[in-house]
Each structure stands twice: as C-alpha cells, then as structure tokens.
C-alpha atoms as a PDB file:
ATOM      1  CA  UNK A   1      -2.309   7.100   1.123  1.00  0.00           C
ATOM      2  CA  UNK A   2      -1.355  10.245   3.692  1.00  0.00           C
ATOM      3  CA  UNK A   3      -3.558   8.070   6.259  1.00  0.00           C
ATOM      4  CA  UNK A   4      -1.588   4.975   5.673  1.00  0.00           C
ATOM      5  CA  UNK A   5       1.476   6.616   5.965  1.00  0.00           C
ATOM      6  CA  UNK A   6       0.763   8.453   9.067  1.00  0.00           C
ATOM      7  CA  UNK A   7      -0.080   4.667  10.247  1.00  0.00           C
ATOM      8  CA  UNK A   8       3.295   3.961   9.297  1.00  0.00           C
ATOM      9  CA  UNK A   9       4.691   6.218  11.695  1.00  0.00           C
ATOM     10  CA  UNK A  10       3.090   5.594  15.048  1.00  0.00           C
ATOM     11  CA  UNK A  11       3.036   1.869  14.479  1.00  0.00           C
ATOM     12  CA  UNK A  12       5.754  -1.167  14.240  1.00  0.00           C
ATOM     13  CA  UNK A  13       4.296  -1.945  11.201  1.00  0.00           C
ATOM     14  CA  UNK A  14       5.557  -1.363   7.635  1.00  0.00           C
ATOM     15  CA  UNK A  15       3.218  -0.042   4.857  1.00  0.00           C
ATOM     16  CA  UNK A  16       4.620  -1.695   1.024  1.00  0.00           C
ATOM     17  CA  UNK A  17       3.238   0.781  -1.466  1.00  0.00           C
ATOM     18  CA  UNK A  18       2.937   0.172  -5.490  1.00  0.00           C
ATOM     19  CA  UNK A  19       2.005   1.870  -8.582  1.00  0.00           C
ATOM     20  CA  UNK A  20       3.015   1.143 -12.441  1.00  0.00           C
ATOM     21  CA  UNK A  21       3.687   4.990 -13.096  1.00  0.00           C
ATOM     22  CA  UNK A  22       7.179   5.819 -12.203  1.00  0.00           C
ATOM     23  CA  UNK A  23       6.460   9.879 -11.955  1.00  0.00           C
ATOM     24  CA  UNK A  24       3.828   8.554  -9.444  1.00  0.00           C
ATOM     25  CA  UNK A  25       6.135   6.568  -7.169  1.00  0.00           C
ATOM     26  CA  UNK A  26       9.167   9.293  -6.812  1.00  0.00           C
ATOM     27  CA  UNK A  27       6.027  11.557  -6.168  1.00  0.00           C
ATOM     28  CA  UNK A  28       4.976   9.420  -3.464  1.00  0.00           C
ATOM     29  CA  UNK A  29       8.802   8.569  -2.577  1.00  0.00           C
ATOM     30  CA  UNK A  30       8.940  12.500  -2.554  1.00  0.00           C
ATOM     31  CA  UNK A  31       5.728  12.483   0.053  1.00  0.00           C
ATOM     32  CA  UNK A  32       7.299   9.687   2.212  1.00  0.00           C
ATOM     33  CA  UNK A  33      10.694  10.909   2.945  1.00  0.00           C
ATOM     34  CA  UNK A  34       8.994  14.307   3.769  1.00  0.00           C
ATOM     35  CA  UNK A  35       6.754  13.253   6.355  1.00  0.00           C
ATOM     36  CA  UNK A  36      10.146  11.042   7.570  1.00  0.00           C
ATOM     37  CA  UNK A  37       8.561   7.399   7.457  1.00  0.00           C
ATOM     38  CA  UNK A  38      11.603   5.655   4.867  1.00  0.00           C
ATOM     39  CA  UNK A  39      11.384   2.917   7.187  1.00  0.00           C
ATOM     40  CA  UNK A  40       8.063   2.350   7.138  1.00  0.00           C
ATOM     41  CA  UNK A  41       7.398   2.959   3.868  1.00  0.00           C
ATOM     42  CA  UNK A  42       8.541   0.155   1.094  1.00  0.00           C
ATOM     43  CA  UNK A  43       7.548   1.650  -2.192  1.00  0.00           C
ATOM     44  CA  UNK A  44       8.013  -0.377  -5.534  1.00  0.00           C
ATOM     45  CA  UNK A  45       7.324   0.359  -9.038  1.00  0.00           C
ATOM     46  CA  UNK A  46       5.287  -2.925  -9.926  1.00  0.00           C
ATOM     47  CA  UNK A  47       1.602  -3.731 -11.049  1.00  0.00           C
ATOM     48  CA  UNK A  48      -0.070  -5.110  -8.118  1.00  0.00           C
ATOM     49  CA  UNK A  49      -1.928  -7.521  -9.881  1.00  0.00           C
ATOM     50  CA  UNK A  50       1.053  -9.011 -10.782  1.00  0.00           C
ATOM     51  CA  UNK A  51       2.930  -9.520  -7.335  1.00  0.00           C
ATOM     52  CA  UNK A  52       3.293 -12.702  -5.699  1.00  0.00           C
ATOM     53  CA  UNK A  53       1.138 -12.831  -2.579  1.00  0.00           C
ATOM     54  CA  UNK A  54       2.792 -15.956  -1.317  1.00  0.00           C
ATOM     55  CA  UNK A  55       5.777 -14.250  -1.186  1.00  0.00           C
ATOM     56  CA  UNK A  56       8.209 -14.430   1.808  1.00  0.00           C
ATOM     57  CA  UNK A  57       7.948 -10.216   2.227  1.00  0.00           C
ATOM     58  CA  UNK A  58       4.181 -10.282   2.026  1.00  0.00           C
ATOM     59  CA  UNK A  59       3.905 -13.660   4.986  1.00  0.00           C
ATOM     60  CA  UNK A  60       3.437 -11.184   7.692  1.00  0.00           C
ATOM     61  CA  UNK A  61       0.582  -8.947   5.937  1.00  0.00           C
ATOM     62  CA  UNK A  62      -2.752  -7.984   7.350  1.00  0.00           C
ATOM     63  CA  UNK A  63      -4.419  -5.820   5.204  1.00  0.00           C
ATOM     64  CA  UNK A  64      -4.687  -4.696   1.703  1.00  0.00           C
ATOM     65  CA  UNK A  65      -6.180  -1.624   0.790  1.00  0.00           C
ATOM     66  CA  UNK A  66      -6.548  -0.972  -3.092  1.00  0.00           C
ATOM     67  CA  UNK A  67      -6.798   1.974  -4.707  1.00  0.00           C
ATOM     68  CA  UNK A  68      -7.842   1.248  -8.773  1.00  0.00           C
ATOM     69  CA  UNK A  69      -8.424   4.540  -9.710  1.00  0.00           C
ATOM     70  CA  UNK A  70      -9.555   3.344 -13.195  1.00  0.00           C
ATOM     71  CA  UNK A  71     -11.891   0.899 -12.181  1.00  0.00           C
ATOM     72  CA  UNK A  72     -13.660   3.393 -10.468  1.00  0.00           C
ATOM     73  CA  UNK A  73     -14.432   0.946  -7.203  1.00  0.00           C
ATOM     74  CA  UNK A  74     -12.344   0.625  -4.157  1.00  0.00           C
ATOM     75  CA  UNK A  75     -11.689  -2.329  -2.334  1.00  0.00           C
ATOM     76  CA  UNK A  76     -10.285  -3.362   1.391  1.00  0.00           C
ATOM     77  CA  UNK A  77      -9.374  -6.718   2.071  1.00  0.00           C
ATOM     78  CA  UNK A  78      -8.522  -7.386   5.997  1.00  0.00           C
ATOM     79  CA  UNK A  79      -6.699 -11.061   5.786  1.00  0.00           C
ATOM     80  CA  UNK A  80      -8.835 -11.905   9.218  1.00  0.00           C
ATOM     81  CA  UNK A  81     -11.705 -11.960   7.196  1.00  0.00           C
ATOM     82  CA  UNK A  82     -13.053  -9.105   9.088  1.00  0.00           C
ATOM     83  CA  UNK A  83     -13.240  -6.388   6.473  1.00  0.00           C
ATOM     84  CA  UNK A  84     -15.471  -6.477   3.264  1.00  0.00           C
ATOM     85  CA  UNK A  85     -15.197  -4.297   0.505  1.00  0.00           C
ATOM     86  CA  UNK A  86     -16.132  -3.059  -3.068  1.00  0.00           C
ATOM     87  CA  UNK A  87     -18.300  -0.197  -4.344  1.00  0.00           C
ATOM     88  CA  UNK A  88     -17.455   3.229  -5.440  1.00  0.00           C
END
C-alpha cells in the first residue's frame, strides 16, 4: 500500500483504497494524511467484492491491485490487458 501511495504523490492520478475493518481504514487514513497525499488518496470502508465496477468514479480506472490477505493469493489486474496475476 506505502508503494501505491507514494504513486499517489508524484502522479495526477488518484489511488481509491478499501477495506471492511474500520480500525484498518483510520489506520491507513492515519498513514495517508501523514505522508500528505488526502488528495490522492480516496479511502472507503466497503467490501470490494461488493463495489460497483461500472460505476461513474471507477470509468477512469487502470489498474486494480488486490490484496486478500485471507485467501492467501494476490492478484493484479491491469484493465489494458497487459498485466496477469494470481499465485501466492
């Protein structure tokens, strides 16, 4: 997450950021605000699973990087088709 928040920063981009715990997202609201990248940073209480991804917000969005820390695989998703992902 530090590396997609330090992305935040030097680019134009913006960097939406979700987890179901609410102790972990004032944590990571905590994190944000200290490294000074509010306006990069969107982050949400809300199971990802659940969101939208046809949503207006989400229209301009590139890449997904997913973090399931109990499934014990990661996965990256680039939208161009140019990424692959899976495995632990």
């Amino acid at each position: 997450a530090e590396g997609a928040v330090g992305a935040g920063k030097r680019r134009s981009g913006r960097v939406f950021a979700f987890d179901v715990d609410e102790a972990r997202v004032q944590r990571l609201r905590a994190t944000v605000a200290a490294m000074g990248a509010e306006t990069r940073v969107a982050t949400e209480r809300a199971d990802f699973a659940q969101l939208d991804g046809g949503a207006a917000r989400f229209s301009r969005v590139r890449c997904v990087v997913l973090d399931p820390s109990c499934s014990g695989s990661g996965t990256t998703f680039f939208a161009d088709g140019g990424g692959g992902g899976g495995g632990g």
